[in-house]
Protein backbone atom coordinates (compact mmCIF):
# COMPACT_ATOMS: atom_id res chain seq x y z
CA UNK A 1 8.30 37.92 -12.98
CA UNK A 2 11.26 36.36 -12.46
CA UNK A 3 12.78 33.35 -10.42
CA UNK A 4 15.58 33.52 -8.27
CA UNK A 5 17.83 30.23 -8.47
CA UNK A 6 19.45 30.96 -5.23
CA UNK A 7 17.71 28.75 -2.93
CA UNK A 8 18.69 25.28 -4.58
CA UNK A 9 22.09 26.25 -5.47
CA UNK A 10 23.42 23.95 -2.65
CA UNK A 11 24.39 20.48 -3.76
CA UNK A 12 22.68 18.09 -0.95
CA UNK A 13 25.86 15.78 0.09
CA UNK A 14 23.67 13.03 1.03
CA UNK A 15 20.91 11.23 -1.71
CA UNK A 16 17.29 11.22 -0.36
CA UNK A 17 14.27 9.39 -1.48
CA UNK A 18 11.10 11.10 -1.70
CA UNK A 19 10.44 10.04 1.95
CA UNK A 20 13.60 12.08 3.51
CA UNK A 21 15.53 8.78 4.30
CA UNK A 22 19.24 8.53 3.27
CA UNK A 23 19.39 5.89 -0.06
CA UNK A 24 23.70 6.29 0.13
CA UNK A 25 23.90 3.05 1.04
CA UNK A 26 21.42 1.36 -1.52
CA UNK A 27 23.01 3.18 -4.40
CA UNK A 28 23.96 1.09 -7.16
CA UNK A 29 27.19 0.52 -9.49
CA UNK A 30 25.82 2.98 -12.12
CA UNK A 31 24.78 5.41 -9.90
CA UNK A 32 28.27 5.91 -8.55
CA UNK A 33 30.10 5.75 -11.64
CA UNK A 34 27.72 9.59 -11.93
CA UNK A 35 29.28 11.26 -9.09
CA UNK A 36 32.57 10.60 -10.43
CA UNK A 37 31.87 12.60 -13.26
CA UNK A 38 29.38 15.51 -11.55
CA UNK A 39 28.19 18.42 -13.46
CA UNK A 40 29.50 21.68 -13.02
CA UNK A 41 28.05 22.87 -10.18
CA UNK A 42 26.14 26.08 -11.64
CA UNK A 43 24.55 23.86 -14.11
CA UNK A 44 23.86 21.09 -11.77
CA UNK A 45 22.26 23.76 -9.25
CA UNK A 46 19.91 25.33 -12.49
CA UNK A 47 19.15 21.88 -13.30
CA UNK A 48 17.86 21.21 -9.41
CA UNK A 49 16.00 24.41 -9.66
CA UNK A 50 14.06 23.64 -12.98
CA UNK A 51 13.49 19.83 -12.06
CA UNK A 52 11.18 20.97 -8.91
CA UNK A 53 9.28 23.05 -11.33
CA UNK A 54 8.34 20.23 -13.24
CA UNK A 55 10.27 20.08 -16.32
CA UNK A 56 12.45 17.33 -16.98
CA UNK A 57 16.05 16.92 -17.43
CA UNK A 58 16.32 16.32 -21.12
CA UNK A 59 14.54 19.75 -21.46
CA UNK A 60 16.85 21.23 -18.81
CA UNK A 61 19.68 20.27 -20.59
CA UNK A 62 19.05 21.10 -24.03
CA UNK A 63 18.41 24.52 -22.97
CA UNK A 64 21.68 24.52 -21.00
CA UNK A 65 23.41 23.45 -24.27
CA UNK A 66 22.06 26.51 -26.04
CA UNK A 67 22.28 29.30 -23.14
CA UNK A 68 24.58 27.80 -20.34
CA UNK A 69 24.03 29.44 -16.87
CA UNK A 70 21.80 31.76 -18.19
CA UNK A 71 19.01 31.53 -15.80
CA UNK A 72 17.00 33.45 -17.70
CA UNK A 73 18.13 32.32 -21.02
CA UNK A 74 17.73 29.07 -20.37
CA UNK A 75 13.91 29.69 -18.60
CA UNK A 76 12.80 31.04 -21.49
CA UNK A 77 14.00 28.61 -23.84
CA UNK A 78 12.05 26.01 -21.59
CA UNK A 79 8.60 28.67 -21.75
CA UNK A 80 9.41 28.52 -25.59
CA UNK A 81 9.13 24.86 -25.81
CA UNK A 82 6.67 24.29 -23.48
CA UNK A 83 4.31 26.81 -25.27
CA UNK A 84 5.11 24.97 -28.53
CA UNK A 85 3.51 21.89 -26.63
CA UNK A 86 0.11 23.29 -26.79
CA UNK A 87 -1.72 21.12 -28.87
CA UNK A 88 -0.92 18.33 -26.03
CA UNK A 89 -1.95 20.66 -23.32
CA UNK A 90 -5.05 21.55 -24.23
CA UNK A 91 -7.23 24.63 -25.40
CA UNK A 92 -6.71 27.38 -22.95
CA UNK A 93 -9.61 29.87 -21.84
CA UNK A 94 -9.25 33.54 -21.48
CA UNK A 95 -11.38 35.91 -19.61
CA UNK A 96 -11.01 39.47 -19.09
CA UNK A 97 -10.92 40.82 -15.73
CA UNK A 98 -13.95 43.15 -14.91
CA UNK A 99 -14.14 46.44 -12.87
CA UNK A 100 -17.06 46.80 -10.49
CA UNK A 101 -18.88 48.85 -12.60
CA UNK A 102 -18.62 46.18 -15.36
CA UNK A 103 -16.23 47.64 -17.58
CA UNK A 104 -12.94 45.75 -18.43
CA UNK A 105 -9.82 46.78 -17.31
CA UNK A 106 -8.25 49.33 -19.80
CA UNK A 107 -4.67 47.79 -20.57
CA UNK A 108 -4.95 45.27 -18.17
CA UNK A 109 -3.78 41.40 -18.18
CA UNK A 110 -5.71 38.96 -18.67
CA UNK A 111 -6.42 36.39 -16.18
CA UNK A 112 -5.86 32.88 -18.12
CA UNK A 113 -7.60 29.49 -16.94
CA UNK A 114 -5.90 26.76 -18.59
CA UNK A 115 -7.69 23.09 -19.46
CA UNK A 116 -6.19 20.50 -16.78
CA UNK A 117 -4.42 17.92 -19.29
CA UNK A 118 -1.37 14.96 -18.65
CA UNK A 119 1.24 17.77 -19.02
CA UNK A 120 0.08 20.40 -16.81
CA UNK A 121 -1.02 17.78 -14.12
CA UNK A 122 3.01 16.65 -14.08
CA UNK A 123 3.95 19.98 -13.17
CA UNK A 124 4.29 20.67 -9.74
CA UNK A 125 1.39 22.65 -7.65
CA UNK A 126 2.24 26.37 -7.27
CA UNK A 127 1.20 28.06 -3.65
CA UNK A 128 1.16 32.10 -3.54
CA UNK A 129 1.89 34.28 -0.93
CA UNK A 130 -0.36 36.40 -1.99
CA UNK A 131 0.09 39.16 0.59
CA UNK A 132 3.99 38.81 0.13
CA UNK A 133 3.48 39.10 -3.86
CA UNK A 134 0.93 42.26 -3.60
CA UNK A 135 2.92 44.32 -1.13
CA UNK A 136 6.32 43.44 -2.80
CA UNK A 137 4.61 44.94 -6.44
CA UNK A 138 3.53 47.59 -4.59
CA UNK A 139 6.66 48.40 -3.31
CA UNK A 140 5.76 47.59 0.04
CA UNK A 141 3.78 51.10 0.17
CA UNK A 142 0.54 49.45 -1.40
CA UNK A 143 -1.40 46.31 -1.65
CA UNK A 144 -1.29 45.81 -5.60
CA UNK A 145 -3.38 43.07 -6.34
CA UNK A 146 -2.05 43.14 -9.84
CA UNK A 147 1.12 41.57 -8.98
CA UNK A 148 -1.08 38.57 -7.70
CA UNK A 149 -2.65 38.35 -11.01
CA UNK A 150 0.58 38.72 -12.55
CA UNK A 151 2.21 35.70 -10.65
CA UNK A 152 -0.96 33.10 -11.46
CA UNK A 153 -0.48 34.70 -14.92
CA UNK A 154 3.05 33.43 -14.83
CA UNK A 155 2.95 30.16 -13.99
CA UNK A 156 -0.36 29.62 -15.88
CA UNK A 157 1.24 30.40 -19.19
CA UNK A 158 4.06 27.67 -17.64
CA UNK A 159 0.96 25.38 -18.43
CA UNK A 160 0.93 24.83 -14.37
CA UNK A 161 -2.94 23.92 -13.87
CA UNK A 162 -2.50 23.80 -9.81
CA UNK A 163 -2.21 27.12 -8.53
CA UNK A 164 -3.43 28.90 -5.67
CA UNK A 165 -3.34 32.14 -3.62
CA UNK A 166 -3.78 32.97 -0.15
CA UNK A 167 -4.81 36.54 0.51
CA UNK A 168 -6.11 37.26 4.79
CA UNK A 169 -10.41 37.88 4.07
CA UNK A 170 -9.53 41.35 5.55
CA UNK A 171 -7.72 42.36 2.64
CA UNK A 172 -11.64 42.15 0.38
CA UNK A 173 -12.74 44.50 3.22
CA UNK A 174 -13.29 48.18 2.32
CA UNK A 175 -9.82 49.98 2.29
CA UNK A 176 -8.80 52.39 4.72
CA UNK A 177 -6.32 55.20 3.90
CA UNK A 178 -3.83 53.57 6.39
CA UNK A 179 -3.63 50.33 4.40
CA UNK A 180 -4.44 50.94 0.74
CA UNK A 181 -5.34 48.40 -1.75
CA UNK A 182 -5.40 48.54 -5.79
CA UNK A 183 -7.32 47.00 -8.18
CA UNK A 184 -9.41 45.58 -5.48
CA UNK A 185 -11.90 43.10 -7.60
CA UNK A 186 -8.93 41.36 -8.72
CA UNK A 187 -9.19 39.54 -5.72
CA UNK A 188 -13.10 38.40 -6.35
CA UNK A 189 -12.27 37.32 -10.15
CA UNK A 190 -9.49 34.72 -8.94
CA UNK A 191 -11.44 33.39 -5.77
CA UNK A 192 -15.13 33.11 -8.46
CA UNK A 193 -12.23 31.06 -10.72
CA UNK A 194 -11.22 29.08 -7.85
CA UNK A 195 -7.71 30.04 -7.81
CA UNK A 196 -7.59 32.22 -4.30
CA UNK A 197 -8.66 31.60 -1.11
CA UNK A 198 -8.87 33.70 1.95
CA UNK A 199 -7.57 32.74 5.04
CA UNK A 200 -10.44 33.36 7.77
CA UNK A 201 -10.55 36.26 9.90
CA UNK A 202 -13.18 37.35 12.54
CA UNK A 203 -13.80 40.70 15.30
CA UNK A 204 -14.03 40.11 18.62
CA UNK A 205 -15.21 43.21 20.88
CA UNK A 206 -14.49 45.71 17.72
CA UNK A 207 -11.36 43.92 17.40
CA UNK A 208 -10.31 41.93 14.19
CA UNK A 209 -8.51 38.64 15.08
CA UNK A 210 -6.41 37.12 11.71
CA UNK A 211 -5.06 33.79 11.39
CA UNK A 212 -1.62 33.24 10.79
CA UNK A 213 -2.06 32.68 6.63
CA UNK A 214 1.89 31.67 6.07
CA UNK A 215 0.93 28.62 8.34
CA UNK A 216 -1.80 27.83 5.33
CA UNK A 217 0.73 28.46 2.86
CA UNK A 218 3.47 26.42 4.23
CA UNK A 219 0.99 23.24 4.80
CA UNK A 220 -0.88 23.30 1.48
CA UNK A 221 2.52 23.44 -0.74
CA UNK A 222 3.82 20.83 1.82
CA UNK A 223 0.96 18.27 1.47
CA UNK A 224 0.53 19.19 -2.20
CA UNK A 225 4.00 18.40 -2.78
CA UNK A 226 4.32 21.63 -4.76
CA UNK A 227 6.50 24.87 -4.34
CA UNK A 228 6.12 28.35 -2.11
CA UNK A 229 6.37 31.61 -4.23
CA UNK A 230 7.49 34.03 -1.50
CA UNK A 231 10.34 36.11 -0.64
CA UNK A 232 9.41 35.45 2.80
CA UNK A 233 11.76 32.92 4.42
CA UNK A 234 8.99 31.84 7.11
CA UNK A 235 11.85 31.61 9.89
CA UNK A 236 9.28 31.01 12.52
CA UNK A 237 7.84 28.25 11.21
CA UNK A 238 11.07 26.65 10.09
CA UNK A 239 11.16 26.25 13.68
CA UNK A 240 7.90 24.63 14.63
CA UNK A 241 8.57 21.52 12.07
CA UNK A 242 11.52 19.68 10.85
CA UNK A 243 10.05 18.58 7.60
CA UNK A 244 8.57 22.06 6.97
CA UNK A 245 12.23 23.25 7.49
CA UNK A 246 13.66 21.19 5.07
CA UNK A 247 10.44 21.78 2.69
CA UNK A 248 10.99 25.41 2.82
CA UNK A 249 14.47 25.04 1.77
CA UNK A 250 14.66 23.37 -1.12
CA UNK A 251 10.63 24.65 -2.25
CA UNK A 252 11.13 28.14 -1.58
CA UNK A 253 10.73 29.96 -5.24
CA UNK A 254 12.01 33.62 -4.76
CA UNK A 255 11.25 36.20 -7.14
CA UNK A 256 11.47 40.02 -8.34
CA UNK A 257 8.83 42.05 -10.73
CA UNK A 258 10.57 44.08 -13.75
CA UNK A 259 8.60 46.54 -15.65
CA UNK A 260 5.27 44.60 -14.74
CA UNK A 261 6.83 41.14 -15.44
C-alpha cells in the first residue's frame, strides 16, 4: 500500500495553532528569521505529509538527506528505522487469520496486534474507509476484504496502535451474486480484535435502511485527531462543516495497492 503525498503538498500561507486561529501575529523573532530561508517546497510538502503521520522532523529529514523527494524512498527509510525501534515499542502479537471451517488461510497475511507502548501512542490514530479500501482492491468489481486487512496490516507494522475500520453491518450479511464479497471472515477476525466496527443498519417493511458510514468516519478521525485513509474526497460533507472541511484537507491519506501491497 502506498501513500499519496498529494493532498498536503500546498504550503498553508497563514500559521495556525492547533485550535484553527491565525498565530501570524504572535510569531516571534526566530520564527521569522525561518521563512526567510524556507525549504524547498517538495521537501517542505513531504515533510508536512510525514509530520501528520506521526514521525518527527529529525526523522523526516534524515531520510530526506539520504533519498530526497523520493516519497517512497524516503517512507521506507522511516519504516526501516522505526522497525529498528522495536525493543522500545514493545513485543508484538501475531495471529493467523482463520477460515470458517477452522483452517488458516493458505498464503494469507497475517493480521498483527501490536502492544500499545509511548511510541505507538505518539503516532497519530488511523480511521479506514473500509468500504472505500475493499472495493478499490477489488477493483471496484468486488468487495475484497483482504485489502482491509492489508491497510490495518500497514499501518500496524508503522507501530500505529490506534486503528480502526468502518465496514456498513450489511456487508457481514450473506452475499448475494449482485454484490459479491471475498474472504468474508476477515471481517469477524478484526471486529473479535477490536479493530472494526460496523456502522448500524436495520429493514424496515423488507427494506434495508443504512446509515451514512463516511459521516462515522469523518467524526471519529476528527475527534481522534487522527487521519482518513480514503480515496474518497467526502465532498458532501465538506459542505455540512467548516472544520470537517478543513480536516479533510489536510487529513485526507490517499492511497493505491501494487501487487498486494
Amino acid at each position: 500500500m502506498k501513500a499519496d503525498v498529494q493532498p498536503w503538498s500546498k504550503t498553508p500561507a497563514t500559521h495556525l495553532d492547533p485550535c484553527g486561529w491565525d498565530s501570524s501575529p504572535c510569531r516571534g523573532p526566530r520564527e521569522t528569521m525561518l521563512e526567510l530561508n524556507p525549504a524547498p517546497r517538495p521537501l517542505r510538502a513531504q515533510l508536512d505529509f510525514f509530520q501528520k503521520l506521526g514521525y518527527s522532523t529529525a526523522q523526516i529529514q534524515a531520510a530526506q538527506k539520504k533519498f530526497g523527494t523520493d516519497t517512497d524512498k524516503v517512507l521506507g527509510e522511516l519504516v526501516r528505522v522505526g522497525t529498528g525501534q522495536d525493543s522500545k515499542q514493545g513485543p508484538v502479537t501475531t495471529v493467523s487469520v482463520l477460515v470458517p471451517g477452522g483452517a488458516p488461510q493458505a498464503g494469507g497475511p497475517e493480521l498483527q496486534l501490536p502492544v500499545s507502548g509511548e511510541d505507538g501512542d505518539a503516532l497519530r490514530a488511523v480511521v479506514i474507509d473500509g468500504s472505500n479500501v475493499a472495493m478499490s482492491h477489488g477493483n471496484k468489481e468486488v468487495f475484497s476484504c483482504l485489502g482491509i486487512q492489508l491497510a490495518v496490516n500497514f499501518f500496524l507494522n508503522r507501530g500505529h496502535s490506534d486503528v480502526t475500520v468502518f465496514v456498513p453491518s450489511w456487508r457481514k450479511e450473506q452475499p448475494r451474486p449482485d454484490v459479491p464479497i471475498t474472504d468474508q471472515h476477515i471481517l469477524r477476525e478484526l471486529e473479535k480484535k477490536k479493530v472494526l466496527v460496523f456502522t448500524p443498519s436495520r429493514r424496515v417493511a423488507g427494506k434495508r435502511v443504512v446509515c451514512n458510514d463516511d459521516c462515522f468516519i469523518v467524526k471519529h478521525a476528527y475527534e481522534s485527531d487522527g487521519v482518513v485513509v480514503s480515496n474518497d474526497m467526502y465532498r458532501d460533507l465538506q459542505g455540512v462543516n467548516p472544520d470537517w472541511k478543513r480536516f479533510i484537507e489536510e487529513r485526507l491519506l490517499m492511497y493505491s495497492f501494487v501487487n498486494n501491497k
